[in-house]
N, C-alpha and C. Protein backbone atom coordinates (compact mmCIF):
# COMPACT_ATOMS: atom_id res chain seq x y z
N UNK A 1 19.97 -106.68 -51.51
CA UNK A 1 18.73 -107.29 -51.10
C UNK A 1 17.66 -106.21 -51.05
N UNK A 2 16.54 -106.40 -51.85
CA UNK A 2 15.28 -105.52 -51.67
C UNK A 2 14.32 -105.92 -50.38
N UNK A 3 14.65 -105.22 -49.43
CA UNK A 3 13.70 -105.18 -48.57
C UNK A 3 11.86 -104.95 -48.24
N UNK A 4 12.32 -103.90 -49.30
CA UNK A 4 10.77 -103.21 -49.63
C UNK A 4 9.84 -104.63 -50.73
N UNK A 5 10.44 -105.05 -51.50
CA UNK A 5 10.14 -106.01 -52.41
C UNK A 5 9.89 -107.20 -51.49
N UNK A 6 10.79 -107.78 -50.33
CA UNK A 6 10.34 -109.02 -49.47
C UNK A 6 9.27 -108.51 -48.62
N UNK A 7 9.05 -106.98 -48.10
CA UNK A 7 8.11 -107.17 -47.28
C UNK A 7 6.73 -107.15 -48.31
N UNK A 8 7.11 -107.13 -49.05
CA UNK A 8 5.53 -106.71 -49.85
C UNK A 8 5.39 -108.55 -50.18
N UNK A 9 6.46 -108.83 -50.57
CA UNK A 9 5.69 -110.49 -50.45
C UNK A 9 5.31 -110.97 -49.50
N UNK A 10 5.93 -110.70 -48.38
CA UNK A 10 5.02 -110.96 -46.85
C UNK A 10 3.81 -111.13 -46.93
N UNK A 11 3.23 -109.31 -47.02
CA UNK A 11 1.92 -108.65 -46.67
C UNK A 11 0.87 -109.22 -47.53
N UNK A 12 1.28 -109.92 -49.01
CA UNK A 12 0.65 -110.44 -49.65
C UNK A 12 0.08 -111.96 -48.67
N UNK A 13 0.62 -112.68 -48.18
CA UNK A 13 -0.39 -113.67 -47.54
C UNK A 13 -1.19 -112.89 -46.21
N UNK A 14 -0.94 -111.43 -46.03
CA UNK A 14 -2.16 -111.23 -45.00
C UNK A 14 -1.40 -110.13 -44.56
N UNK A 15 -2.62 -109.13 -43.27
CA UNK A 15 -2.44 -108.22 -43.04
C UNK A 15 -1.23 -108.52 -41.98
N UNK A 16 -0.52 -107.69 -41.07
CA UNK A 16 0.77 -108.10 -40.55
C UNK A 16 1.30 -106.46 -39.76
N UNK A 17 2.05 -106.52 -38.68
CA UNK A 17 2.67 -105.15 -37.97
C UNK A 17 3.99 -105.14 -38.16
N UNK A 18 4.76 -104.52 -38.23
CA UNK A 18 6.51 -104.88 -38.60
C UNK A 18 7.30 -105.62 -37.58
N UNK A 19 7.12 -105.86 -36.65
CA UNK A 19 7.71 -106.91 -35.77
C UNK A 19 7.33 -108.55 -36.25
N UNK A 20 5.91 -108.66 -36.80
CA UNK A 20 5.47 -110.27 -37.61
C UNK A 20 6.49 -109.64 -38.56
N UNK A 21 6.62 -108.62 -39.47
CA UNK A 21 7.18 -109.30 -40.65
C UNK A 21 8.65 -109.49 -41.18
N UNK A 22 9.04 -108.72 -39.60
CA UNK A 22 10.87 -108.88 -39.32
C UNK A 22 10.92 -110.52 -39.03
N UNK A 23 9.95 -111.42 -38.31
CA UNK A 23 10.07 -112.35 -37.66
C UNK A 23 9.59 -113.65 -39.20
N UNK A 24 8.97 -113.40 -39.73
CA UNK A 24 8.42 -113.84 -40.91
C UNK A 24 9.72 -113.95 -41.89
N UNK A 25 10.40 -112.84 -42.11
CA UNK A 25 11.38 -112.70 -43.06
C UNK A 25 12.90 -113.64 -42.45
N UNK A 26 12.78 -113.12 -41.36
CA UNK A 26 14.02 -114.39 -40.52
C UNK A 26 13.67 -115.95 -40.39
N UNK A 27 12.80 -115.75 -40.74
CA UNK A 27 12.31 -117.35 -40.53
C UNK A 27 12.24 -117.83 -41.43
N UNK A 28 12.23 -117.22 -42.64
CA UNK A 28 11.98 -118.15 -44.06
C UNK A 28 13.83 -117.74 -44.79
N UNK A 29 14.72 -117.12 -44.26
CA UNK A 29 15.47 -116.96 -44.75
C UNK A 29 17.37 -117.55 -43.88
N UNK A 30 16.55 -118.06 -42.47
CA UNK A 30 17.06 -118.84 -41.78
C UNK A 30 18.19 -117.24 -40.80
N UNK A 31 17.22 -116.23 -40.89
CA UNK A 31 18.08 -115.05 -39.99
C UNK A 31 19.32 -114.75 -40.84
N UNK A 32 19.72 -115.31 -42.43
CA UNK A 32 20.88 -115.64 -42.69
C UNK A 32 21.11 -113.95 -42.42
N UNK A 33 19.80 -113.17 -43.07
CA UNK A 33 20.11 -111.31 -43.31
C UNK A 33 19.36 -110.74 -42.22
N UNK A 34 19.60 -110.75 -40.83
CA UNK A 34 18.64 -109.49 -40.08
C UNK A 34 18.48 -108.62 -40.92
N UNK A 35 16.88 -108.58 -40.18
CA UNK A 35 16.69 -107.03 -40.37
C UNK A 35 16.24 -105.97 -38.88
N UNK A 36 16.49 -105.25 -38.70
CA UNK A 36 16.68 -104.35 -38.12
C UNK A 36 14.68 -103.73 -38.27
N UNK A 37 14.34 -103.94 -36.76
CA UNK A 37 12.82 -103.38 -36.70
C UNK A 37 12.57 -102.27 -37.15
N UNK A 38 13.68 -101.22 -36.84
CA UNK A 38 13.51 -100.02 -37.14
C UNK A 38 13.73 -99.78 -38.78
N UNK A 39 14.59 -100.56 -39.60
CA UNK A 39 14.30 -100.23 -40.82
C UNK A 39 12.74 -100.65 -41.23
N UNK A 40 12.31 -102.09 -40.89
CA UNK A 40 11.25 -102.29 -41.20
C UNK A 40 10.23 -101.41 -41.36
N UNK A 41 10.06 -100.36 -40.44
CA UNK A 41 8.95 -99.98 -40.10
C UNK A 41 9.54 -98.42 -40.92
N UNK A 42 10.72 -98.29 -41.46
CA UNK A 42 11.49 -97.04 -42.42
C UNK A 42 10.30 -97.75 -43.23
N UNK A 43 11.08 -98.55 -43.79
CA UNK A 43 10.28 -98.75 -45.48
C UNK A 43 8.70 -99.32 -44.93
N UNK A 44 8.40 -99.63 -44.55
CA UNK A 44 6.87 -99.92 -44.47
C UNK A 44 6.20 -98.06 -44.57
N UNK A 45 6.97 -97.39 -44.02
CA UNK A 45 6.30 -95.57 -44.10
C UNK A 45 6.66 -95.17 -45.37
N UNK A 46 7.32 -95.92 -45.95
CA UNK A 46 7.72 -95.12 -47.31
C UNK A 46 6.86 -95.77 -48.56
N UNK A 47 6.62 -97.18 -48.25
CA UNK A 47 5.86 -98.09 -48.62
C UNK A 47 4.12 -97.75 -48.76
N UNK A 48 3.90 -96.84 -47.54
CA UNK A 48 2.27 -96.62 -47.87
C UNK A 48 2.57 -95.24 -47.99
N UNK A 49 3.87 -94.05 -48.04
CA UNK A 49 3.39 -92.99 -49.08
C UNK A 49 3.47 -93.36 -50.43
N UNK A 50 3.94 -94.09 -50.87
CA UNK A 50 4.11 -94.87 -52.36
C UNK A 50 2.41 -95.54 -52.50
N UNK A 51 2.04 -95.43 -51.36
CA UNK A 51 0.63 -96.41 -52.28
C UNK A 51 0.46 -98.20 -52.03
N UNK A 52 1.58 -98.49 -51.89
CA UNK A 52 2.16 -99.79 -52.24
C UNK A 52 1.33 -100.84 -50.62
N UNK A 53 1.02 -99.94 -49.66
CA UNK A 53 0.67 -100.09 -48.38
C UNK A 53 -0.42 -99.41 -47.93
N UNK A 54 -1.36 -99.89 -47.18
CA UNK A 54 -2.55 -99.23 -46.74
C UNK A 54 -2.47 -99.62 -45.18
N UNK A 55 -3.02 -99.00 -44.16
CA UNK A 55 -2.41 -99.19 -42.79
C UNK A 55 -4.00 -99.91 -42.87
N UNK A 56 -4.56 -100.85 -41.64
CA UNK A 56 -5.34 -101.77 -41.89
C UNK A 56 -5.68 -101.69 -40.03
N UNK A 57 -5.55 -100.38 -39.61
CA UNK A 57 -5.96 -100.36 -38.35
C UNK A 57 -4.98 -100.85 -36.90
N UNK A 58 -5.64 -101.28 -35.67
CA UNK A 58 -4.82 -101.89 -34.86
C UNK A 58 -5.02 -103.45 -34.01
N UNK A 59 -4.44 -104.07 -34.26
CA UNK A 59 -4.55 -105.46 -33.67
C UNK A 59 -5.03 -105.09 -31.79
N UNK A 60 -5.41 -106.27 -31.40
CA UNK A 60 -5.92 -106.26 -29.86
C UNK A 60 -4.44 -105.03 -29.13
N UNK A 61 -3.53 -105.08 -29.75
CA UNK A 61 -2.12 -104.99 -28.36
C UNK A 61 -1.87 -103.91 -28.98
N UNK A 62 -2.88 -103.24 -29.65
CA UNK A 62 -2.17 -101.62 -30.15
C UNK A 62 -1.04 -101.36 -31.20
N UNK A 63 -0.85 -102.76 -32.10
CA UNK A 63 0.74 -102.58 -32.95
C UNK A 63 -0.28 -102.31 -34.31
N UNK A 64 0.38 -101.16 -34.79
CA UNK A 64 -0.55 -100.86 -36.47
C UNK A 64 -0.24 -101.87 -37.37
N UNK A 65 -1.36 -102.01 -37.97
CA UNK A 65 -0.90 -103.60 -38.80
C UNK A 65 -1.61 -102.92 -40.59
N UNK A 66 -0.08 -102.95 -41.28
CA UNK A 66 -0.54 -103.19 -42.60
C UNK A 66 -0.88 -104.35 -43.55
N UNK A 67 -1.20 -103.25 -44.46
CA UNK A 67 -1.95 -104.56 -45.44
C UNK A 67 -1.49 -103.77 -46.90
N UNK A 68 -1.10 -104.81 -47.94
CA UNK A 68 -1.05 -104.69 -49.67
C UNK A 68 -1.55 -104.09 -50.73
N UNK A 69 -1.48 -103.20 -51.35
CA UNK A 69 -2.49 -102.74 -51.87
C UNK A 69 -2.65 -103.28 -53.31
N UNK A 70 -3.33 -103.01 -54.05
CA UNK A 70 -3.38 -103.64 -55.67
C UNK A 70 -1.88 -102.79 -56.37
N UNK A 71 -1.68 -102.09 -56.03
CA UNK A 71 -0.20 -101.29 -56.67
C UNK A 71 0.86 -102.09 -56.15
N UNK A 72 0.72 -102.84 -54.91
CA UNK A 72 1.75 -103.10 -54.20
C UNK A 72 2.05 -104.58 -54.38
N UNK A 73 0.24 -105.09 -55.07
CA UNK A 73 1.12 -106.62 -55.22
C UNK A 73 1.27 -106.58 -56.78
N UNK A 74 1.36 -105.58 -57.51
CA UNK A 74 1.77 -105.37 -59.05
C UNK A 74 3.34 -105.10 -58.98
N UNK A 75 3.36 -104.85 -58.00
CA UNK A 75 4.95 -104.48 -57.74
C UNK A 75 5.68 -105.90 -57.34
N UNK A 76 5.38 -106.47 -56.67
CA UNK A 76 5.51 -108.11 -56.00
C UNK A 76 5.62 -109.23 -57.08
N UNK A 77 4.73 -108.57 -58.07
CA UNK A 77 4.41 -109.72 -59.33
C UNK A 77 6.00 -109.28 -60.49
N UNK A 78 5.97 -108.08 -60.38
CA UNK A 78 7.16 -107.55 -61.25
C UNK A 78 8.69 -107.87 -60.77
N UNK A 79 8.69 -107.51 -59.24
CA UNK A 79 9.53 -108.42 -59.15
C UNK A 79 10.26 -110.14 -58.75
N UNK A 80 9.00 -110.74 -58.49
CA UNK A 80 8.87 -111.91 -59.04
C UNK A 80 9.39 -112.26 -60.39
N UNK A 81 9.00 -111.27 -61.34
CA UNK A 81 9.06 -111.99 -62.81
C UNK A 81 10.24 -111.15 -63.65
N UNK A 82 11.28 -110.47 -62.54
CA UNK A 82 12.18 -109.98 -63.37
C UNK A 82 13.68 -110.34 -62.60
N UNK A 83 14.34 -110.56 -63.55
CA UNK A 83 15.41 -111.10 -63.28
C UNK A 83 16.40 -109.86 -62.24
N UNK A 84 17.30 -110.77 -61.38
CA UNK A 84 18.21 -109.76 -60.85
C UNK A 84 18.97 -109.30 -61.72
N UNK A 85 19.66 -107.80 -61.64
CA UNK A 85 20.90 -107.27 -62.79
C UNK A 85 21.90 -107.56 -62.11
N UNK A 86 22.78 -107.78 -62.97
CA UNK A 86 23.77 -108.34 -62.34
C UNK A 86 25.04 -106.83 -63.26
N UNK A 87 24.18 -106.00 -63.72
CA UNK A 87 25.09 -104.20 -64.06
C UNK A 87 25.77 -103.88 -63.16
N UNK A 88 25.20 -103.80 -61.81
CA UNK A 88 25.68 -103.05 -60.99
C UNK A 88 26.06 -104.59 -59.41
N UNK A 89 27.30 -105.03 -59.63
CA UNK A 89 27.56 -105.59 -59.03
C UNK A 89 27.62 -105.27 -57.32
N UNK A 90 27.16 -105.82 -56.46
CA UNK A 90 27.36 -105.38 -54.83
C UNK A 90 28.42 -105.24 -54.94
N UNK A 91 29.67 -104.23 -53.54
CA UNK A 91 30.59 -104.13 -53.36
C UNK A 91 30.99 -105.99 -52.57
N UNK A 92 31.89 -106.08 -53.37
CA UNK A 92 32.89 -107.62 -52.37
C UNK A 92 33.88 -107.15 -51.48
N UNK A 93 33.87 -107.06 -50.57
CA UNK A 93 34.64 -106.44 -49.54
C UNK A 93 36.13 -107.53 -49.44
N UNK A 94 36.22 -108.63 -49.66
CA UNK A 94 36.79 -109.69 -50.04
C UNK A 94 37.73 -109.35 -51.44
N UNK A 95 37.21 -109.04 -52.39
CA UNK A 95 37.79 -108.60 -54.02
C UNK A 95 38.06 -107.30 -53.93
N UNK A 96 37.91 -106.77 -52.89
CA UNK A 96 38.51 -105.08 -52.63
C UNK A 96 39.97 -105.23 -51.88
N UNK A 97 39.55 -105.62 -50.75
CA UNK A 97 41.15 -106.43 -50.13
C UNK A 97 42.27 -106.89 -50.84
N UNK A 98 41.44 -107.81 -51.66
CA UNK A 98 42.72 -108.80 -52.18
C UNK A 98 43.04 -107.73 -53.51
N UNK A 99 42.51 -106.84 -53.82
CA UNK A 99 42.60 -105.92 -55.03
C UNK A 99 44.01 -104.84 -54.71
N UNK A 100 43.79 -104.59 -53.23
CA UNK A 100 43.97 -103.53 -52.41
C UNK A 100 45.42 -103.98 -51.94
N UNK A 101 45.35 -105.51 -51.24
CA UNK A 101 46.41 -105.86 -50.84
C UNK A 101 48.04 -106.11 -52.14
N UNK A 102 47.33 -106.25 -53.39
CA UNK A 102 48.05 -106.32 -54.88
C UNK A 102 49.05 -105.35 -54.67
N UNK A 103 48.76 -104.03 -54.23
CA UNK A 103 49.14 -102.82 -54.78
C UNK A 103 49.94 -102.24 -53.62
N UNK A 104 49.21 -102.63 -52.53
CA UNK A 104 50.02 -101.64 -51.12
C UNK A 104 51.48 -102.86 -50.67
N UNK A 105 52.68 -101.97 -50.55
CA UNK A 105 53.57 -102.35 -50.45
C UNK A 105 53.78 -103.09 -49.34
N UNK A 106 54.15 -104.44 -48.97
CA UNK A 106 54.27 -104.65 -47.45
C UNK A 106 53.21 -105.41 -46.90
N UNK A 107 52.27 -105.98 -47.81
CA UNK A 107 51.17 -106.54 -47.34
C UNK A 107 51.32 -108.34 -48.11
N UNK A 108 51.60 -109.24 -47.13
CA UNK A 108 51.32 -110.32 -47.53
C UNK A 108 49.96 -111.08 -48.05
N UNK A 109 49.98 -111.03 -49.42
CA UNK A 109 48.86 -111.26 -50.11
C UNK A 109 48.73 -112.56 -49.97
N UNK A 110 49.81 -113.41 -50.10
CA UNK A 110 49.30 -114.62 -49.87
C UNK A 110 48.67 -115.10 -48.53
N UNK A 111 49.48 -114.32 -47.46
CA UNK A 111 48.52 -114.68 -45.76
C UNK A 111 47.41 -114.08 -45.92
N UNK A 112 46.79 -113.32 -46.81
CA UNK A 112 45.59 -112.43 -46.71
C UNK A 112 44.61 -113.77 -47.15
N UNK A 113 45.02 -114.47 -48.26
CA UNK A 113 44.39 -115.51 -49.17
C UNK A 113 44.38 -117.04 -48.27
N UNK A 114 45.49 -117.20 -47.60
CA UNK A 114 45.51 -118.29 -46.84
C UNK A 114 44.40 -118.07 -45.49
N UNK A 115 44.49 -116.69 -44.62
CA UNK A 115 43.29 -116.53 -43.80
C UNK A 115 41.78 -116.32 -44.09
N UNK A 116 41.72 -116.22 -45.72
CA UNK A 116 40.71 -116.05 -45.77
C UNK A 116 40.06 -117.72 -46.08
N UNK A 117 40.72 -118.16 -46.87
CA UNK A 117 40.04 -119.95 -47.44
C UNK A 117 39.97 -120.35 -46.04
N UNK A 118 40.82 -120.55 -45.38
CA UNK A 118 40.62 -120.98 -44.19
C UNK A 118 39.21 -120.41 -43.28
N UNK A 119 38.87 -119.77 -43.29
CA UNK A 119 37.68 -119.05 -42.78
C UNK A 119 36.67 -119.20 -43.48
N UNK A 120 36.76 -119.08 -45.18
CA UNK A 120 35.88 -119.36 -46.12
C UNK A 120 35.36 -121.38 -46.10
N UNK A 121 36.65 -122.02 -46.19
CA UNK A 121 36.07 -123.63 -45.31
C UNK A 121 35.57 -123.86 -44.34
N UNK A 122 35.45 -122.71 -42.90
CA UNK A 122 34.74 -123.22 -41.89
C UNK A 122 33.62 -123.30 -42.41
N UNK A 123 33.25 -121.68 -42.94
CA UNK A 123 31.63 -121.49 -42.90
C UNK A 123 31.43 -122.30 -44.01
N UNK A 124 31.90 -123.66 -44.68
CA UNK A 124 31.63 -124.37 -45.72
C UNK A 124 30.77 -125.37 -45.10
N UNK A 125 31.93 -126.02 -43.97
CA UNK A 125 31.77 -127.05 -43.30
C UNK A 125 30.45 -126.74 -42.44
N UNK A 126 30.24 -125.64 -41.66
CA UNK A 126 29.16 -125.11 -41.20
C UNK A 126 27.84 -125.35 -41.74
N UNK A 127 27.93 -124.30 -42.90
CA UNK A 127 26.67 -124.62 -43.89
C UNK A 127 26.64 -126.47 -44.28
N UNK A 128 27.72 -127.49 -44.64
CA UNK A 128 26.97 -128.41 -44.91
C UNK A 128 26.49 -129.02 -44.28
N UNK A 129 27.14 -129.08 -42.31
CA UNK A 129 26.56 -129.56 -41.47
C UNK A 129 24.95 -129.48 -41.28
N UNK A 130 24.78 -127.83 -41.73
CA UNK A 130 23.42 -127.78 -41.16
C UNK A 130 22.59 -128.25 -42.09
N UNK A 131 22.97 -128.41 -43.48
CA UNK A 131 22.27 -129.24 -44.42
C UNK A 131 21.87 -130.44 -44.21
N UNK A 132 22.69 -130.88 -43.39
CA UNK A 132 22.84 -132.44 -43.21
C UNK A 132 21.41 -132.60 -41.79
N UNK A 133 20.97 -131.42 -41.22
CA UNK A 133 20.65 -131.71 -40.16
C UNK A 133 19.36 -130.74 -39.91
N UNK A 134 18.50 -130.95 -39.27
CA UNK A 134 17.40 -129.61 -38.68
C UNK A 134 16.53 -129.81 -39.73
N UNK A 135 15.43 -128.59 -39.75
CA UNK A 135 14.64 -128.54 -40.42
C UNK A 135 15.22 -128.35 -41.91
N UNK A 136 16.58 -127.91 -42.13
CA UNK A 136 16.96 -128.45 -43.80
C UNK A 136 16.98 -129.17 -44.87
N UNK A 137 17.44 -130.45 -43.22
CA UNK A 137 17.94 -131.70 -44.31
C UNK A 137 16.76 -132.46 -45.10
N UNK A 138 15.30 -132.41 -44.26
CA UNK A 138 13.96 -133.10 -44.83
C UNK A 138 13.21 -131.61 -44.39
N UNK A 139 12.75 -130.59 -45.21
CA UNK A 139 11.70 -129.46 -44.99
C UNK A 139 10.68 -130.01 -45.62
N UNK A 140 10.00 -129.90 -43.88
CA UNK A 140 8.15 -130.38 -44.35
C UNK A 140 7.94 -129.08 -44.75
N UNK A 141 7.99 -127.94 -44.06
CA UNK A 141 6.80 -126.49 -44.59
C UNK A 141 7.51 -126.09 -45.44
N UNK A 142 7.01 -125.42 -46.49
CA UNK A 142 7.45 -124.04 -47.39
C UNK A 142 8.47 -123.10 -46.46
N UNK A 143 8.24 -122.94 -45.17
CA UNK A 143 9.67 -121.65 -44.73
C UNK A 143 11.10 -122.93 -44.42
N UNK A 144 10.47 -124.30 -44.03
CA UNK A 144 11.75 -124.73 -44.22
C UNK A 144 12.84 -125.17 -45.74
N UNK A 145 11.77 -125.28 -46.90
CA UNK A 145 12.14 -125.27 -47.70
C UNK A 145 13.07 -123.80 -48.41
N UNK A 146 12.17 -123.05 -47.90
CA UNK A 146 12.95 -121.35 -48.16
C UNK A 146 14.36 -121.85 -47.35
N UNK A 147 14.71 -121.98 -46.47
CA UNK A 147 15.72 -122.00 -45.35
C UNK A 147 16.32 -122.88 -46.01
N UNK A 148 15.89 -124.04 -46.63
CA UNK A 148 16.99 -125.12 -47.21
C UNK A 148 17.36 -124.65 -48.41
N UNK A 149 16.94 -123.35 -49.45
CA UNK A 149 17.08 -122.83 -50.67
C UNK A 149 18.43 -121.91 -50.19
N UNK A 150 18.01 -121.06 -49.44
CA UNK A 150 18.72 -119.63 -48.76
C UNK A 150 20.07 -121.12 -47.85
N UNK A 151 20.28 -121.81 -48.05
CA UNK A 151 21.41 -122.60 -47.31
C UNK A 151 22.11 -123.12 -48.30
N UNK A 152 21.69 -123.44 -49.47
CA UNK A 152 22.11 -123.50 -50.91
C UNK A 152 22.76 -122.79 -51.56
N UNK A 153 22.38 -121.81 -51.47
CA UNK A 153 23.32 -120.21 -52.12
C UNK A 153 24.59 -120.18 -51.26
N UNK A 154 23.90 -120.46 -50.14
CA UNK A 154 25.64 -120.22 -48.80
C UNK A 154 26.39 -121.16 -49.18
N UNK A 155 26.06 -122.26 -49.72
CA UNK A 155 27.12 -123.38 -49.70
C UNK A 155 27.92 -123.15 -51.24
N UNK A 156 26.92 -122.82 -52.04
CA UNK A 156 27.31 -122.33 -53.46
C UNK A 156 28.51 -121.23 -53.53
N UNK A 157 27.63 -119.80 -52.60
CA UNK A 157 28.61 -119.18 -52.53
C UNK A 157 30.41 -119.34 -52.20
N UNK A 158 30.41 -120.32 -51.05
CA UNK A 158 31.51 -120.48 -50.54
C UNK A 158 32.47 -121.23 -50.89
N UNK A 159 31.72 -122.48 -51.63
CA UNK A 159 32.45 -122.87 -52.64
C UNK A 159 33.10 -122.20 -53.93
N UNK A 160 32.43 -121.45 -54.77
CA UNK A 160 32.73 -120.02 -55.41
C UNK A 160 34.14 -119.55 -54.95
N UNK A 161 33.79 -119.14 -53.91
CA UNK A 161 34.77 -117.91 -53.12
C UNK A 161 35.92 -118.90 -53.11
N UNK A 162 36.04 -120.03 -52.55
CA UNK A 162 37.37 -120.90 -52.35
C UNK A 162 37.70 -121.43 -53.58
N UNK A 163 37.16 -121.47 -54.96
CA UNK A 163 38.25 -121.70 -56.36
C UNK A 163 38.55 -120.22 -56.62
N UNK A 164 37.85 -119.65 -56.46
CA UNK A 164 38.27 -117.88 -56.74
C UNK A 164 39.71 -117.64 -56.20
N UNK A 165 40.17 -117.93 -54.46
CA UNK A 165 41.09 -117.61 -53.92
C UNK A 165 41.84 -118.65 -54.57
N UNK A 166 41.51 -119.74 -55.07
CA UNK A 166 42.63 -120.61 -55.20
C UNK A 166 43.11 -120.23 -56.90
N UNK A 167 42.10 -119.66 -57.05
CA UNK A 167 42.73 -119.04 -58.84
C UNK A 167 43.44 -117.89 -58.47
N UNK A 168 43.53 -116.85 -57.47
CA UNK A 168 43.80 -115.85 -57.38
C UNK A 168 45.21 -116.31 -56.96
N UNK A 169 45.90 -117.15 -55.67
CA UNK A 169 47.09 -117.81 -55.22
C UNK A 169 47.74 -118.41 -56.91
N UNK A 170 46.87 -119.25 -57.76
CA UNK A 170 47.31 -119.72 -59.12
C UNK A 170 48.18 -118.12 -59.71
N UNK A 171 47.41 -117.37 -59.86
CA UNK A 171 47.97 -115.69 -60.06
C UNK A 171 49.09 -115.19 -59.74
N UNK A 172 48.71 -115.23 -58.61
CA UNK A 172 49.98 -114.44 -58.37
C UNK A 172 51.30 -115.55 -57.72
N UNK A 173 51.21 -116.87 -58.22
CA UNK A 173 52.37 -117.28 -57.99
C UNK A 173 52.81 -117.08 -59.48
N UNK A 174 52.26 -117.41 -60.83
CA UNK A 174 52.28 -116.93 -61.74
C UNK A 174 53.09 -115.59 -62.20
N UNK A 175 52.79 -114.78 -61.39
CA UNK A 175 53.17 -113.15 -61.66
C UNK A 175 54.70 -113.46 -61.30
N UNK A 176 55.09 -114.02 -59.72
CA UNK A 176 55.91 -114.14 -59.14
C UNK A 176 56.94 -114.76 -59.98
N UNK A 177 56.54 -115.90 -60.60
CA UNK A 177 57.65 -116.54 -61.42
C UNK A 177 57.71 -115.40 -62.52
N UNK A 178 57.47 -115.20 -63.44
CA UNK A 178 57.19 -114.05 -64.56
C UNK A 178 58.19 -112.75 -64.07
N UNK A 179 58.12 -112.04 -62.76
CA UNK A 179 58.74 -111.25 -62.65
C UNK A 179 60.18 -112.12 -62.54
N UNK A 180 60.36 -112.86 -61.76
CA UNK A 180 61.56 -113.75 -60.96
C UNK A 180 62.49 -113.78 -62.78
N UNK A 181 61.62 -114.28 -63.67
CA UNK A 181 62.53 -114.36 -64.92
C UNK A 181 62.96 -113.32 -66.13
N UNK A 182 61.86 -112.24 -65.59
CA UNK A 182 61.93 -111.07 -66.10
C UNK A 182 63.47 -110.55 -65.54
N UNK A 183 63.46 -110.46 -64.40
CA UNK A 183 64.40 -110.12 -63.99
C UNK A 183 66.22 -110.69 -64.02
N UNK A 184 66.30 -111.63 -63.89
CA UNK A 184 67.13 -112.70 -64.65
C UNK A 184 67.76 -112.54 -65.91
N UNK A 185 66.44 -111.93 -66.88
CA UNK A 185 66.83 -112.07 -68.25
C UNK A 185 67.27 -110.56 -68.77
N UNK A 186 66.66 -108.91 -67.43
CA UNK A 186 67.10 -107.90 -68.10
C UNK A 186 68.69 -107.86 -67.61
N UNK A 187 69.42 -108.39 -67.20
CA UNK A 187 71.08 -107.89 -67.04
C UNK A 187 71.72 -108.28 -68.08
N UNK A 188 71.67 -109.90 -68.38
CA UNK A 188 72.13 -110.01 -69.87
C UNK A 188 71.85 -109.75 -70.88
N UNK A 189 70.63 -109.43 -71.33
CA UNK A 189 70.16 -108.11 -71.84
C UNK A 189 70.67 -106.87 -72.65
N UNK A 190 70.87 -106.54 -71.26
CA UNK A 190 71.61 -105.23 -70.94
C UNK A 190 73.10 -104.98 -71.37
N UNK A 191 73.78 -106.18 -70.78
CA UNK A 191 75.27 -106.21 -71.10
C UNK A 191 75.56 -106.99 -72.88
N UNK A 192 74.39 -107.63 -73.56
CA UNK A 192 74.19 -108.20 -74.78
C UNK A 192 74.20 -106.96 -75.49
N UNK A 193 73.50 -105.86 -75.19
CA UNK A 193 73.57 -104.47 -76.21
C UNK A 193 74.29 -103.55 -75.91
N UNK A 194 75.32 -103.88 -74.82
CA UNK A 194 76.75 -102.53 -74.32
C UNK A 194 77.75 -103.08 -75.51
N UNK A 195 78.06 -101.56 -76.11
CA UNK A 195 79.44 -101.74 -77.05
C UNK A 195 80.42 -102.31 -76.21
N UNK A 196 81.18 -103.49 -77.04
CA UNK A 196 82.44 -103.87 -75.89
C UNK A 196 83.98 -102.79 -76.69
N UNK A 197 84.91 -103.09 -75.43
CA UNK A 197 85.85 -102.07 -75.69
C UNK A 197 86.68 -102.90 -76.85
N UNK A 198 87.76 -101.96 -77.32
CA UNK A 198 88.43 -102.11 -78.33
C UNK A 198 90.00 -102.46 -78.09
C-alpha cells in the first residue's frame, strides 16, 4: 500500500494536518489498514522535502496544515493512471507457512490448512454480513462507496484464499497417494531385478 500516494490524494481536495488525513484515509477505507499518526506525519516530511507538499501555515488549534503542490498532484495523476505491478509480489505470510510447513518434519499440514479455512470463512461470513448491512449495503456518499469497494476486495480476497487452501489439501492428498504407491511398487521392483538362485 502507497501511503505517500493516498495522502497526496487526500490533500488534493484541500489543505489538511495529519491527524484529518489519518482520519480521512480510515474512513474511506473502512479502518480496513490503520495508519499510524506518526507515520503520517514521517511521510508528509518527506513529502514536502520532495516538493510534492508545501506546509500552508497553522489552523486556529496550532496543528500545521499541508497543502499539494503542482509536482504532487502530477504524482497523484500518475498514479491514478498506472497500473499496480504485480513483479514484485507482497510477502503472503499464509503461502510462506503452508510452503514452510511442506518441508519441516512433524508439522501437520493438513491442521495448518483446516485452521486456517476455518478462520479464512469467519472473516468471509463477517465481511458479507457487513455488506449486507451499514453504510455498505446502500452508500449514499462517495467514502461509503469507497468502504463498500475496499469490502469487495475482502470478500474477493477470502474467497481466493479458501479455493487456494482447498487446491492446496487437493495437493497434497494427491502427493500422499503418489508416494503411498510409489512405495508399494519399489519392493517388487526390487525383488523383479534380484538374480534368483540356481
Amino acid at each position: 500500500m502507497s501511503v505517500k500516494q493516498a495522502l497526496l490524494a487526500l490533500l488534493e481536495q484541500g489543505p489538511m494536518y495529519g491527524y484529518q488525513l489519518r482520519s480521512e484515509f480510515e474512513q474511506r477505507t473502512g479502518a480496513t489498514w490503520p495508519l499510524n499518526v506518526g507515520q503520517v506525519y514521517t511521510t508528509l516530511t518527506r513529502l514536502e522535502r520532495d516538493g510534492l507538499v508545501e506546509g500552508a501555515g497553522e489552523d486556529g488549534e496550532g496543528h500545521v496544515v499541508y497543502r499539494i503542490t503542482d509536482p504532487g498532484r502530477e504524482e497523484v495523476a500518475a498514479w491514478f493512471t498506472t497500473p499496480v505491478a504485480r513483479t514484485q509480489p507482497p510477502r503472503d505470510e499464509l503461502a510462506i507457512k503452508l510452503a514452510l510447513a511442506v518441508t519441516v518434519p512433524g508439522v501437520d499440514v493438513g491442521a495448518v490448512i483446516q485452521q486456517q479455512r476455518s478462520a479464512t470463512m469467519t472473516a468471509l461470513q463477517d465481511y458479507t454480513r457487513l455488506k449486507r448491512t451499514g453504510r455498505a449495503a446502500r452508500p449514499a456518499e462517495p467514502a461509503d462507496l469507497a468502504w463498500s469497494l475496499v469490502l469487495d476486495s475482502l470478500v474477493f480476497d477470502a474467497e481466493a484464499e479458501v479455493r487456494w487452501l482447498d487446491h492446496c489439501e487437493a495437493r497434497l492428498r494427491r502427493a500422499a497417494t503418489e508416494e503411498r504407491a510409489a512405495a508399494h511398487a519399489e519392493p517388487a521392483t526390487g525383488r523383479a531385478g534380484q538374480e534368483q538362485p540356481r
